[in-house]
C-alpha atoms as a PDB file:
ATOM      1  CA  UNK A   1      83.880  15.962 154.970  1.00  0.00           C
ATOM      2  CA  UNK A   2      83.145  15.076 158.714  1.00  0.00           C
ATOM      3  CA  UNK A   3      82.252  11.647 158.064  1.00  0.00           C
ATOM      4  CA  UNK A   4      84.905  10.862 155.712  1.00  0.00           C
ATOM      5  CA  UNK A   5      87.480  12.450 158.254  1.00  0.00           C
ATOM      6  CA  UNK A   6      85.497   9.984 160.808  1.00  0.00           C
ATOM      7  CA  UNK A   7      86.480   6.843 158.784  1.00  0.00           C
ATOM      8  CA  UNK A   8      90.017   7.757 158.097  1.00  0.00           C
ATOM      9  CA  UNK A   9      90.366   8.272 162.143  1.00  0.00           C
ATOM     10  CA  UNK A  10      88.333   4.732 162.427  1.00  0.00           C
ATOM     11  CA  UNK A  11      90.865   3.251 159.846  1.00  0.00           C
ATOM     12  CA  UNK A  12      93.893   4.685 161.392  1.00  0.00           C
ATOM     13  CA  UNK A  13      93.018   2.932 164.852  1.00  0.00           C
ATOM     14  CA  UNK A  14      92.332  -0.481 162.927  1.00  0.00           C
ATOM     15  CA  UNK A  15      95.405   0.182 160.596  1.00  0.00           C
ATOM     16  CA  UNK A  16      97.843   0.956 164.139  1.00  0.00           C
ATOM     17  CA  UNK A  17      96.318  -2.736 165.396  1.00  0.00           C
ATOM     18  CA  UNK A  18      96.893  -4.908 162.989  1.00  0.00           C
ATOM     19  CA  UNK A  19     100.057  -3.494 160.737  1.00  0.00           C
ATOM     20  CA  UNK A  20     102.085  -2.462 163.768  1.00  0.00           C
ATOM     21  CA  UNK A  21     104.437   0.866 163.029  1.00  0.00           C
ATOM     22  CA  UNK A  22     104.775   0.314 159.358  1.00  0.00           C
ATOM     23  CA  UNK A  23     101.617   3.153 158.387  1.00  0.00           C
ATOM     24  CA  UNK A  24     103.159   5.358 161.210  1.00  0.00           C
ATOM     25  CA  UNK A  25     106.261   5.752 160.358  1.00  0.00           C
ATOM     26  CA  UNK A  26     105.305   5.895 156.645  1.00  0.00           C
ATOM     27  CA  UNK A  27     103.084   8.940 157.531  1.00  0.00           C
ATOM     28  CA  UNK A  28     105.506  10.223 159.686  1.00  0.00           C
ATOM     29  CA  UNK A  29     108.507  10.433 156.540  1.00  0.00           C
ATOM     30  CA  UNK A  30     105.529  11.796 154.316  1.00  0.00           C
ATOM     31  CA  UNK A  31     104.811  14.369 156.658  1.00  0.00           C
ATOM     32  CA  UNK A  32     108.658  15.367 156.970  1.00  0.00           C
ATOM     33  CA  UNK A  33     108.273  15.239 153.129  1.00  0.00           C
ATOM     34  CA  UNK A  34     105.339  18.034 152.406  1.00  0.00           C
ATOM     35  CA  UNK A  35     106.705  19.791 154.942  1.00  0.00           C
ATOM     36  CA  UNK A  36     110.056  20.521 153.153  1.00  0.00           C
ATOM     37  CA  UNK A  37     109.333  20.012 149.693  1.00  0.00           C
ATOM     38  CA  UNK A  38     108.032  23.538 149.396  1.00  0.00           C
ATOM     39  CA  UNK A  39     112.153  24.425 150.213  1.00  0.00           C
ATOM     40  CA  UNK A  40     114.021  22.145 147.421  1.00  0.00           C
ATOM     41  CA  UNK A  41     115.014  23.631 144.525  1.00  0.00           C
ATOM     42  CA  UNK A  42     112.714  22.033 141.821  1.00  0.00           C
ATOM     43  CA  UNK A  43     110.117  20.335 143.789  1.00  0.00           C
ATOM     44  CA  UNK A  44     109.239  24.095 145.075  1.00  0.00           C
ATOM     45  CA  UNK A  45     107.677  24.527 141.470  1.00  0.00           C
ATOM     46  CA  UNK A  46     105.800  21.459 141.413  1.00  0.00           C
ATOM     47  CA  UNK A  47     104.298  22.575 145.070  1.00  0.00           C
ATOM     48  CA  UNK A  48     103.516  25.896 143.945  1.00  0.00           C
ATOM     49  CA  UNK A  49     102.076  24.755 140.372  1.00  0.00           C
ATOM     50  CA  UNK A  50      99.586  22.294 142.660  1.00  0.00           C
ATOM     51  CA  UNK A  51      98.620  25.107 144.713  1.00  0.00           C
ATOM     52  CA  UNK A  52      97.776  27.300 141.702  1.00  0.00           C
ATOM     53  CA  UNK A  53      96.012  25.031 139.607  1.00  0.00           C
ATOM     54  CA  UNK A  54      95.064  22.019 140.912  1.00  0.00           C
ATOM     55  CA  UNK A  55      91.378  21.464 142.649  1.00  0.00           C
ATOM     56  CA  UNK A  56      92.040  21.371 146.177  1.00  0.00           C
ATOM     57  CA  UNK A  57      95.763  21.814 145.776  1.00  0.00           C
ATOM     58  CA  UNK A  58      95.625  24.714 147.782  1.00  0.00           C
ATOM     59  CA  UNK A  59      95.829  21.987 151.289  1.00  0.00           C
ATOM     60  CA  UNK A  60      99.471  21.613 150.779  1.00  0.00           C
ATOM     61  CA  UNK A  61     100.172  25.313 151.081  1.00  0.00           C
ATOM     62  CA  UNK A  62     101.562  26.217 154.738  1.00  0.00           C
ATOM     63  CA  UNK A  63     103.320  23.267 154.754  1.00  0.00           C
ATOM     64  CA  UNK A  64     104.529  23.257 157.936  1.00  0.00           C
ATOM     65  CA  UNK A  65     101.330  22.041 158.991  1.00  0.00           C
ATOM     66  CA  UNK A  66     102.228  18.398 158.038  1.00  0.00           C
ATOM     67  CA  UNK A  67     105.306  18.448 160.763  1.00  0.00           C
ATOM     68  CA  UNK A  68     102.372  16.700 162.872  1.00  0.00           C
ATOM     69  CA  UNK A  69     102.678  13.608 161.346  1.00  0.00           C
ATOM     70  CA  UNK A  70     106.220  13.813 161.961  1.00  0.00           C
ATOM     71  CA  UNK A  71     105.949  15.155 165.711  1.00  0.00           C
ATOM     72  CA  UNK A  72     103.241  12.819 167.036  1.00  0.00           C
ATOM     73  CA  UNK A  73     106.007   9.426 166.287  1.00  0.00           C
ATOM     74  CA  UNK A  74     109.043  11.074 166.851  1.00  0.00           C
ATOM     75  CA  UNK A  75     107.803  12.410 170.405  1.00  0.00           C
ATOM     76  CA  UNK A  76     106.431   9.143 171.248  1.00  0.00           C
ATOM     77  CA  UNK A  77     109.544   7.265 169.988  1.00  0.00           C
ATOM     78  CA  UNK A  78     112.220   9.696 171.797  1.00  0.00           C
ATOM     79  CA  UNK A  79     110.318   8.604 175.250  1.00  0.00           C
ATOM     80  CA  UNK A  80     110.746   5.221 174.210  1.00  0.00           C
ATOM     81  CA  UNK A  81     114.242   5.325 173.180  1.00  0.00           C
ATOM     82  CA  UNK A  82     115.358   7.312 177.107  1.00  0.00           C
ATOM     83  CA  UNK A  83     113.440   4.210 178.425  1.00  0.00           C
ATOM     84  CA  UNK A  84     115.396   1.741 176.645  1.00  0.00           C
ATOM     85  CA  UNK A  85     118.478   3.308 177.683  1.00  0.00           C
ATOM     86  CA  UNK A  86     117.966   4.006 180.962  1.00  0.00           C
ATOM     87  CA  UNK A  87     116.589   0.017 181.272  1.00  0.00           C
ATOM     88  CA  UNK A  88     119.879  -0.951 179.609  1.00  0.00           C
ATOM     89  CA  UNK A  89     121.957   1.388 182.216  1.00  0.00           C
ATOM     90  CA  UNK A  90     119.517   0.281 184.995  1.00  0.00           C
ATOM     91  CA  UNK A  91     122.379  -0.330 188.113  1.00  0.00           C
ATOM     92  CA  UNK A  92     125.149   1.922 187.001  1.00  0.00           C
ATOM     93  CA  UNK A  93     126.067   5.768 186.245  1.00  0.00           C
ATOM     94  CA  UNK A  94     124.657   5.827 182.971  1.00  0.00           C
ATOM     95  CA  UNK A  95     121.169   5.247 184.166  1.00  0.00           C
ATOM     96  CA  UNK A  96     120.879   8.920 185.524  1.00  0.00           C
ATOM     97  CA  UNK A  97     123.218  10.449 182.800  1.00  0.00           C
ATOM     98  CA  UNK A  98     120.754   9.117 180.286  1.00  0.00           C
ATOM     99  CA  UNK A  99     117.916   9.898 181.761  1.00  0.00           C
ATOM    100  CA  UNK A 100     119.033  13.498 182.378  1.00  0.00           C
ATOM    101  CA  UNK A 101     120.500  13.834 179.204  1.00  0.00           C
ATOM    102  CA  UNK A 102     116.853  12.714 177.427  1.00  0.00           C
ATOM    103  CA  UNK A 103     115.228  15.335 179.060  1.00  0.00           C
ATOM    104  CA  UNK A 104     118.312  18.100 178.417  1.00  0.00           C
ATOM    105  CA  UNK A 105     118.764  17.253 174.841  1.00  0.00           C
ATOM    106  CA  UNK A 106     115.654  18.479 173.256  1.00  0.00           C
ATOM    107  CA  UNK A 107     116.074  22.468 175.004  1.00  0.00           C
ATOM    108  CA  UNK A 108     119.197  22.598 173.918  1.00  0.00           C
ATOM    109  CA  UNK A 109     118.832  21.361 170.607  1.00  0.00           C
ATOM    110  CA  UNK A 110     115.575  23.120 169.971  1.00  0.00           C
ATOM    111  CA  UNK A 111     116.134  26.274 172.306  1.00  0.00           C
ATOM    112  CA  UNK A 112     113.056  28.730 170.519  1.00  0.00           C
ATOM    113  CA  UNK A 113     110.870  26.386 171.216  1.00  0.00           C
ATOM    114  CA  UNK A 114     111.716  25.731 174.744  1.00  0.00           C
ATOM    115  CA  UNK A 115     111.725  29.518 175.377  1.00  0.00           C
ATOM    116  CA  UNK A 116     108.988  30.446 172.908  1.00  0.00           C
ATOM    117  CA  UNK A 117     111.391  32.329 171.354  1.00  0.00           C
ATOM    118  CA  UNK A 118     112.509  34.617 173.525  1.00  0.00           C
ATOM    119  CA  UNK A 119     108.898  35.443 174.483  1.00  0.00           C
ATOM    120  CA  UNK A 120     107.721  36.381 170.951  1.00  0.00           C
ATOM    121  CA  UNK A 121     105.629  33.535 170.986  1.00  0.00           C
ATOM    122  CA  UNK A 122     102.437  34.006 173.582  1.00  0.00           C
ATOM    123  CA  UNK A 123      98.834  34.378 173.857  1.00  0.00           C
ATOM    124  CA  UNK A 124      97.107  37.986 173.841  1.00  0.00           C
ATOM    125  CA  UNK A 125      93.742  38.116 174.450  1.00  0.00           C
ATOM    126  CA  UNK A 126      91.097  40.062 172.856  1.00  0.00           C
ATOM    127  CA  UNK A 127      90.024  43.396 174.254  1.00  0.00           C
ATOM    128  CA  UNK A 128      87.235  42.833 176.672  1.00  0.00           C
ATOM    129  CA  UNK A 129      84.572  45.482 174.997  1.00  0.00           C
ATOM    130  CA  UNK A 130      85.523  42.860 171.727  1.00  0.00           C
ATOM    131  CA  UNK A 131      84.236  40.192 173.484  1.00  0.00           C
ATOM    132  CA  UNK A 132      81.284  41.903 175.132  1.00  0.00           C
ATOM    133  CA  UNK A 133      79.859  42.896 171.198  1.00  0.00           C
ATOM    134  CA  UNK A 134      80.364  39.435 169.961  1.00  0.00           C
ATOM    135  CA  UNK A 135      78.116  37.927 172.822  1.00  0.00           C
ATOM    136  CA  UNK A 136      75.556  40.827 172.322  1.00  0.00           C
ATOM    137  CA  UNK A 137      75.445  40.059 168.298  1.00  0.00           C
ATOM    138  CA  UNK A 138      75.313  36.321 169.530  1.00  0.00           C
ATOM    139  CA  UNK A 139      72.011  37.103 171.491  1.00  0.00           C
ATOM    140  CA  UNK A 140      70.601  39.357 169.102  1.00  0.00           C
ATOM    141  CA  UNK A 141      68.571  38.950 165.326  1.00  0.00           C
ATOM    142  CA  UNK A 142      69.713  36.031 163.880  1.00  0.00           C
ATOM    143  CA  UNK A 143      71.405  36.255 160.238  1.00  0.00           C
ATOM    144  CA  UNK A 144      74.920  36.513 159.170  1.00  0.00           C
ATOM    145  CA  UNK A 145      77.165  38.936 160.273  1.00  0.00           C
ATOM    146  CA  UNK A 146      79.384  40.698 157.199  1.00  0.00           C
ATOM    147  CA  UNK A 147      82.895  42.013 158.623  1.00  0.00           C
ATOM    148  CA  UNK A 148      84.648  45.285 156.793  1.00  0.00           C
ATOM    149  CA  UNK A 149      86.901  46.545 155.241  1.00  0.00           C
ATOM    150  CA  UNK A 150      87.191  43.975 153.296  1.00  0.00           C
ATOM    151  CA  UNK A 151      90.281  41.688 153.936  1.00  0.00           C
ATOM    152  CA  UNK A 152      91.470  38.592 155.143  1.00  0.00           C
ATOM    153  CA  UNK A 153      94.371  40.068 157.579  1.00  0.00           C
ATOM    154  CA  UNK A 154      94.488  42.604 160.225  1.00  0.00           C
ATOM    155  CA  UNK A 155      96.668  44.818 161.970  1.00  0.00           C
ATOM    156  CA  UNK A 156      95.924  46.050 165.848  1.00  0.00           C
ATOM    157  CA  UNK A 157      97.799  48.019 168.242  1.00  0.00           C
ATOM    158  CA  UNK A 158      96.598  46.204 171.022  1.00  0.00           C
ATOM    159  CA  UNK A 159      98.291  42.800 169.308  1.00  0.00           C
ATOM    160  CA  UNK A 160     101.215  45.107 168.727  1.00  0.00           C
ATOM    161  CA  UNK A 161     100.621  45.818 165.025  1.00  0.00           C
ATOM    162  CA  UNK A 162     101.701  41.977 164.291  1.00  0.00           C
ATOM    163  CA  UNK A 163      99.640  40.693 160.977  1.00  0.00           C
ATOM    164  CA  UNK A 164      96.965  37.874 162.319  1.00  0.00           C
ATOM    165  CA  UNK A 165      93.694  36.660 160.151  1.00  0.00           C
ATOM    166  CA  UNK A 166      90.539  38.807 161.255  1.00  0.00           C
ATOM    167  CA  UNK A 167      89.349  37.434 164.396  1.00  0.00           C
ATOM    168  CA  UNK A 168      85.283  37.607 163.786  1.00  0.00           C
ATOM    169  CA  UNK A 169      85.142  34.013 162.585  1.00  0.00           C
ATOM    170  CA  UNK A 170      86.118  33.037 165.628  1.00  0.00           C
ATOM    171  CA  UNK A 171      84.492  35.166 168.072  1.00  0.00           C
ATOM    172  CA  UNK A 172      80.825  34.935 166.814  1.00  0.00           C
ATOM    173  CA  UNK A 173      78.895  31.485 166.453  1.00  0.00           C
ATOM    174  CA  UNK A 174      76.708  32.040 163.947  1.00  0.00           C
ATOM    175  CA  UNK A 175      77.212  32.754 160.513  1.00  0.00           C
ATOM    176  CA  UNK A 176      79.978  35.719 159.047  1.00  0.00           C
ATOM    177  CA  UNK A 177      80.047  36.970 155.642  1.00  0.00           C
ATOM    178  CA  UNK A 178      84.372  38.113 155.023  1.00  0.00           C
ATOM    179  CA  UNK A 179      87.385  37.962 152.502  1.00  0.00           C
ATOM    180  CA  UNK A 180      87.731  34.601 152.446  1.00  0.00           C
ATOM    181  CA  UNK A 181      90.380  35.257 148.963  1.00  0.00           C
ATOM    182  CA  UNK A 182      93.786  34.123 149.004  1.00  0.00           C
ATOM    183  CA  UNK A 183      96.852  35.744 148.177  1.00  0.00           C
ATOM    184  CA  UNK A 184      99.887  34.165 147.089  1.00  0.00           C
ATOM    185  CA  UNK A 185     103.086  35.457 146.087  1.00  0.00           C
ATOM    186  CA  UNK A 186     104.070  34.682 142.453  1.00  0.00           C
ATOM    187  CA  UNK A 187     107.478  35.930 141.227  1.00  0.00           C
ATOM    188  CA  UNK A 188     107.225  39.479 142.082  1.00  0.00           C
ATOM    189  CA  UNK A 189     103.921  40.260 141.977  1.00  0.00           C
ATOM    190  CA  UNK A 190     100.888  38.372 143.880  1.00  0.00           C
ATOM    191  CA  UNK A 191      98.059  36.279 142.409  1.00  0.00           C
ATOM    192  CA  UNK A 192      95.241  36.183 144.137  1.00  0.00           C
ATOM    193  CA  UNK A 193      92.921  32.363 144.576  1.00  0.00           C
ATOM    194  CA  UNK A 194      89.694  33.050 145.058  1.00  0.00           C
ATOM    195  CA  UNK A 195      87.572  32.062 147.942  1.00  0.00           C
ATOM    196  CA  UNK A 196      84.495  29.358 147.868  1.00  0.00           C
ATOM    197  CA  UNK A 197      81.693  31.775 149.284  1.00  0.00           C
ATOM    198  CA  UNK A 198      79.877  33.051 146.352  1.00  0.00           C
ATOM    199  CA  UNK A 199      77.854  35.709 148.908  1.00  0.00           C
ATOM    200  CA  UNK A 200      81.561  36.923 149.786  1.00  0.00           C
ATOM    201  CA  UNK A 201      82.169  36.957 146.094  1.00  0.00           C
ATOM    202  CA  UNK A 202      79.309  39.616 145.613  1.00  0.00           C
ATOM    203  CA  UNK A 203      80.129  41.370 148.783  1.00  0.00           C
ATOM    204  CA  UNK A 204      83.379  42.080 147.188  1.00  0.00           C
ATOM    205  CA  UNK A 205      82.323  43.002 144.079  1.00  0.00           C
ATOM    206  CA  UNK A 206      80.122  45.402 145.328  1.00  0.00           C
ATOM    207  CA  UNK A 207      83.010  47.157 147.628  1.00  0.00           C
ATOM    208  CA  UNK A 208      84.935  47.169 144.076  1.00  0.00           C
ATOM    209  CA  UNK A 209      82.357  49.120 142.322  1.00  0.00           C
ATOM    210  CA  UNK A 210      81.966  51.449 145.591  1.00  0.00           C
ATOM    211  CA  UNK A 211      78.118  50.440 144.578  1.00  0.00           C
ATOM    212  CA  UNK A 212      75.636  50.966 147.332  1.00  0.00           C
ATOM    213  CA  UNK A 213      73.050  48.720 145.374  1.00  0.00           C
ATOM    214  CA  UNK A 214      74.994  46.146 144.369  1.00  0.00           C
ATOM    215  CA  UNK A 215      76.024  45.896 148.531  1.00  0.00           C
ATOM    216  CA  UNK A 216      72.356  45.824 149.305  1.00  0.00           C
ATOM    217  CA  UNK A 217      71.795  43.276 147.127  1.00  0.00           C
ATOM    218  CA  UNK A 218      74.445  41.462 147.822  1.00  0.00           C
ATOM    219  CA  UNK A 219      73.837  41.549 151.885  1.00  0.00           C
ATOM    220  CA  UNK A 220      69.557  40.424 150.947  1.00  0.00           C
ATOM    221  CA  UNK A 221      70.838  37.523 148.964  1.00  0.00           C
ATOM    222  CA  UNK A 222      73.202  35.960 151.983  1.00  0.00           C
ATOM    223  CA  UNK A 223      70.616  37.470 154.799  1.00  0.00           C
ATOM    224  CA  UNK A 224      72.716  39.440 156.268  1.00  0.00           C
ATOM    225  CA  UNK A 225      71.517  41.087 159.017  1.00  0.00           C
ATOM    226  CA  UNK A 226      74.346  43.185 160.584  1.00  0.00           C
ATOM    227  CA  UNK A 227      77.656  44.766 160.005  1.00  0.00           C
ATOM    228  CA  UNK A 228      80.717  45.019 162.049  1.00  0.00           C
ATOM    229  CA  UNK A 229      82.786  48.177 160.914  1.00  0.00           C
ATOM    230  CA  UNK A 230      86.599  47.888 162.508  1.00  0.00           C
ATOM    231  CA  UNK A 231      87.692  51.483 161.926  1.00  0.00           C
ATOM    232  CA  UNK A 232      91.096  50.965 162.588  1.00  0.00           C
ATOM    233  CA  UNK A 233      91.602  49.337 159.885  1.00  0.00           C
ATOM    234  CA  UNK A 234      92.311  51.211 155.839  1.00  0.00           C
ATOM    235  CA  UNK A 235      89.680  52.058 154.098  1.00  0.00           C
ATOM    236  CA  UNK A 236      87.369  52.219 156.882  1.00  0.00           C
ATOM    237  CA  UNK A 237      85.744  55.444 156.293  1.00  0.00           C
ATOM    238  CA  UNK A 238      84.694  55.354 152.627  1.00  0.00           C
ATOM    239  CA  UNK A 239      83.485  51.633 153.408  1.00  0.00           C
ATOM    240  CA  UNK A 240      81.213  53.182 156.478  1.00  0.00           C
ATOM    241  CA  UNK A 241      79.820  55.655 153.889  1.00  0.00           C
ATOM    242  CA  UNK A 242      78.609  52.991 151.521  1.00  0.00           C
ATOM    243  CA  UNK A 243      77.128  50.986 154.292  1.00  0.00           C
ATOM    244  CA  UNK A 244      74.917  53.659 155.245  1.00  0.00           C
ATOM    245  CA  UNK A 245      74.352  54.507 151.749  1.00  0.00           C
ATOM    246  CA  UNK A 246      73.382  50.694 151.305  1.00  0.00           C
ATOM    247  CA  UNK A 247      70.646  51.445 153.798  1.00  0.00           C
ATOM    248  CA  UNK A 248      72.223  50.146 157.323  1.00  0.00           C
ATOM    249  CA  UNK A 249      71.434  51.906 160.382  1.00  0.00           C
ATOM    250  CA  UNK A 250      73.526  51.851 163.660  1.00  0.00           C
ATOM    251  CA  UNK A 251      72.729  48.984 165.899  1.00  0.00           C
ATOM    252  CA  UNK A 252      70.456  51.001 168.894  1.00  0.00           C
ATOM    253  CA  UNK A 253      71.803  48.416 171.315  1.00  0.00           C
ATOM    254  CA  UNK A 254      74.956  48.541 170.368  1.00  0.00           C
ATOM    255  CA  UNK A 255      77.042  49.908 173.326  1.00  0.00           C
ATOM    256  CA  UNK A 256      80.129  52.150 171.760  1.00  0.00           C
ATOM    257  CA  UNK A 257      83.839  50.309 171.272  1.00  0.00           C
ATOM    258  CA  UNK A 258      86.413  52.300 170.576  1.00  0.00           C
ATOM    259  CA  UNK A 259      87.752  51.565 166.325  1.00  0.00           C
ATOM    260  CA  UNK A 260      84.304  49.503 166.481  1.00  0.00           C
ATOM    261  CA  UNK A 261      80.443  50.146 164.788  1.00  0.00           C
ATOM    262  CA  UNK A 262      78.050  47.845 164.741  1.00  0.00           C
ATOM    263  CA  UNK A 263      75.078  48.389 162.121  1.00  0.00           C
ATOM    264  CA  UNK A 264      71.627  46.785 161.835  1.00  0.00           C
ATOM    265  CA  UNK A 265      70.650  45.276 158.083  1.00  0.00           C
ATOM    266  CA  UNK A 266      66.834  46.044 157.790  1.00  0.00           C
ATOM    267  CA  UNK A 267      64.982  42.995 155.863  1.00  0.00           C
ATOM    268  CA  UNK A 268      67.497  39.977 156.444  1.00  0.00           C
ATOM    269  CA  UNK A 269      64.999  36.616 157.165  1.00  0.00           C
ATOM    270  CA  UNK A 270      65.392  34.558 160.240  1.00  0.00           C
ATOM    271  CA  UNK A 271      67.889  31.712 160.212  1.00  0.00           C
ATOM    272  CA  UNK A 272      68.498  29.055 163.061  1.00  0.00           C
ATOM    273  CA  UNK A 273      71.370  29.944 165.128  1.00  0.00           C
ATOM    274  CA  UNK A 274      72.484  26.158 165.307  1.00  0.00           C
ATOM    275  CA  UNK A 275      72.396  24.651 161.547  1.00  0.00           C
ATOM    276  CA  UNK A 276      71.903  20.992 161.455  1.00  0.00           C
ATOM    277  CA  UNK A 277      75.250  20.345 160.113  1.00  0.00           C
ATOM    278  CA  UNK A 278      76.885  21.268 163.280  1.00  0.00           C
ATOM    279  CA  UNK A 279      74.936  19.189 165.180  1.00  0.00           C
ATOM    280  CA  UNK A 280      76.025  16.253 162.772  1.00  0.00           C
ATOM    281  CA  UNK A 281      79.744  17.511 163.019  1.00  0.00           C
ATOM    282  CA  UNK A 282      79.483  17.186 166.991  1.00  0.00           C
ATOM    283  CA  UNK A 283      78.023  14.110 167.155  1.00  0.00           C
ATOM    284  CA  UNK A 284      80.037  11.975 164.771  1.00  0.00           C
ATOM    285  CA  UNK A 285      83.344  13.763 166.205  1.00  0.00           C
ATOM    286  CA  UNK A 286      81.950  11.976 169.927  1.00  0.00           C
ATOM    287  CA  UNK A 287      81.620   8.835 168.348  1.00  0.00           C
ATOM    288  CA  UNK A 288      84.820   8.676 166.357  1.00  0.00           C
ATOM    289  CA  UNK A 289      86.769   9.583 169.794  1.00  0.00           C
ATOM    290  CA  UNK A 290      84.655   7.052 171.045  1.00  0.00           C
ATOM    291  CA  UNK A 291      85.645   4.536 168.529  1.00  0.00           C
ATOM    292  CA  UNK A 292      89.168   5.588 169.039  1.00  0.00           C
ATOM    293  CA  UNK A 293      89.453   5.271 172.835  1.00  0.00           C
ATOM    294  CA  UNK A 294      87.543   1.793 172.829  1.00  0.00           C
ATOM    295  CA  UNK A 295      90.202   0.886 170.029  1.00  0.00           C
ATOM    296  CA  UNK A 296      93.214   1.862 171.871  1.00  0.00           C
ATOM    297  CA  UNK A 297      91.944   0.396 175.529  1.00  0.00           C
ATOM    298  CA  UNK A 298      91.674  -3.171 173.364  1.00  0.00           C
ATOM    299  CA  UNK A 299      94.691  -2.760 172.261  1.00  0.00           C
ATOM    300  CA  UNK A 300      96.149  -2.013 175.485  1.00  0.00           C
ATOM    301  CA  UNK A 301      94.634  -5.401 177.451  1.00  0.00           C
ATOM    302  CA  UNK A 302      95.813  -7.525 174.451  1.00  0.00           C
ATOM    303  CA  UNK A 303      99.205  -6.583 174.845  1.00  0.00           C
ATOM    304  CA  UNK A 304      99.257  -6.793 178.998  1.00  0.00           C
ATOM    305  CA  UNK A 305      97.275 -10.565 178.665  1.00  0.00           C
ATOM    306  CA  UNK A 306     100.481 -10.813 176.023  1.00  0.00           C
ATOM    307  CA  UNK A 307     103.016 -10.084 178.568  1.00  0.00           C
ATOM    308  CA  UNK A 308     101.143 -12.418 181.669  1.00  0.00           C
ATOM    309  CA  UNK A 309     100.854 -15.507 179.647  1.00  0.00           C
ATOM    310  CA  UNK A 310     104.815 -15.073 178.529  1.00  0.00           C
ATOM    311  CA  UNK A 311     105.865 -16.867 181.453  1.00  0.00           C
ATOM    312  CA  UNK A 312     104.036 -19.570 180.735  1.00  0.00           C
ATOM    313  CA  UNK A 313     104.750 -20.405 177.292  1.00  0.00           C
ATOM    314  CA  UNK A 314     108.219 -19.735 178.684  1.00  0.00           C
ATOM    315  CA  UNK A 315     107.841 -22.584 181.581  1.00  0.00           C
END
């Protein structure tokens, strides 16, 4: 997946060179186009049928992620177009009323962005004691990490009970064991896609069967050498129970966080902290933006030798 996502960025660069703004604007209407297709009456079935059933189908969901094709043109030809104008105006009134009114026009037409909605859209950080557990875990046995109860959304008071995925894929580097199922709405009732981790398969199997061997099991077969209770969170306290009834033990070094335990897995085998394939990921990422920046610098002294030998052809 990294290197094929390497060659399509390679491609793009070569593609933006030589066929001018043909491929960008065609991405940019497809992008429009997945975007909204989930929200017109018939092609909202074919979306949903893709996402159900085909392989991979599942990438269109969330469509509004594809707006970024659409964004990335349409930013960069808005600048353009308040140059041209104010160029064209260049001497008169209308050089400073279109220059103002480029820079106005996109807060008021697009005011919950500008504002962030009112202030409903911000960053809140992550309780400081959180933080302080996921370095210690970091420096401590290596092994995956399993995060319960078992579910792929949260609720906290300190993010003010809003719904967010759970955060421990994010704050630990090594390797986490969670719900990684989907659930999507179907008429009135909710089907549920599952995930691509077959250790997270048997974790949840086990937590449906309440079965302290089957979690035991389940944790020796993915190495899992700790276990991060948030106790906060529903079903907490019968999942704590079978933990310790799957033979965890508190983590000794774990210091205490409030709606947090920490448990030690006895018998999970050593793992490298850095697998090779992130070492691949990093270094072909450096050489695509590489590729990329050398590509667009070219392209950027071809078109100023362009404009210097103009006059001359012209004379």
């Amino acid at each position: 997946i990294v290197l094929a996502s390497a060659l399509v960025c390679v491609a793009g660069v070569i593609a933006a060179r030589r066929l001018g703004r043909g491929p960008i604007t065609a991405l940019a209407v497809t992008g429009l186009f997945l975007a909204g297709a989930s929200t017109v009456p018939g092609l909202r079935d074919v979306m949903t049928a893709i996402v159900l059933h085909v392989p991979g189908g599942g990438l269109l969901r969330d469509g509004q992620k594809f707006v970024a094709l659409w964004v990335v043109p349409a930013a960069l030809g808005w600048g353009l177009l308040i140059d041209a104008e104010v160029r064209r105006a260049r001497g008169s009134i209308l050089a400073p009323v279109a220059l103002i009114g480029g820079i106005v026009a996109p807060l008021v037409l697009l005011p919950g962005l500008a504002w962030a909605r009112g202030g409903q859209w911000r960053g809140v950080d992550y309780p400081a004691p959180w933080t302080q557990v996921a370095r210690d875990l970091d420096a401590g046995t290596n092994g995956a990490t399993l995060v319960l109860p078992w579910s792929t959304y949260r609720r906290y008071a300190w993010n003010g009970e809003r719904t967010v995925l759970d955060p421990w894929n994010r704050l630990l580097t090594g390797r986490v064991i969670a719900d990684d199922a989907l659930a999507v709405r179907q008429g009135s009732g909710v089907r549920v896609v599952a995930g691509e981790d077959p250790h997270a398969a048997a974790v949840g199997r086990a937590l449906v069967h309440r079965s302290a061997d089957e979690l035991r099991d389940a944790m020796a077969r993915a190495d899992v050498s700790r276990v991060i209770v948030q106790t906060d969170q529903p079903d907490a306290a019968a999942v704590t129970d079978l933990v310790r009834r799957a033979g965890a033990t508190p983590l000794a070094a774990a210091r205490p966080v409030s709606h947090l335990t920490t448990w030690s897995v006895p018998g999970a085998s050593p793992r490298p902290s850095t697998p090779w394939w992130r070492a691949l990921g990093l270094v072909t990422s450096l050489i695509t933006a590489g590729v990329v920046i050398v590509g667009a610098s070219r392209t950027g002294r071809l078109r100023r030798k362009r404009c210097a030998r103009a006059p001359e052809q012209l004379s």
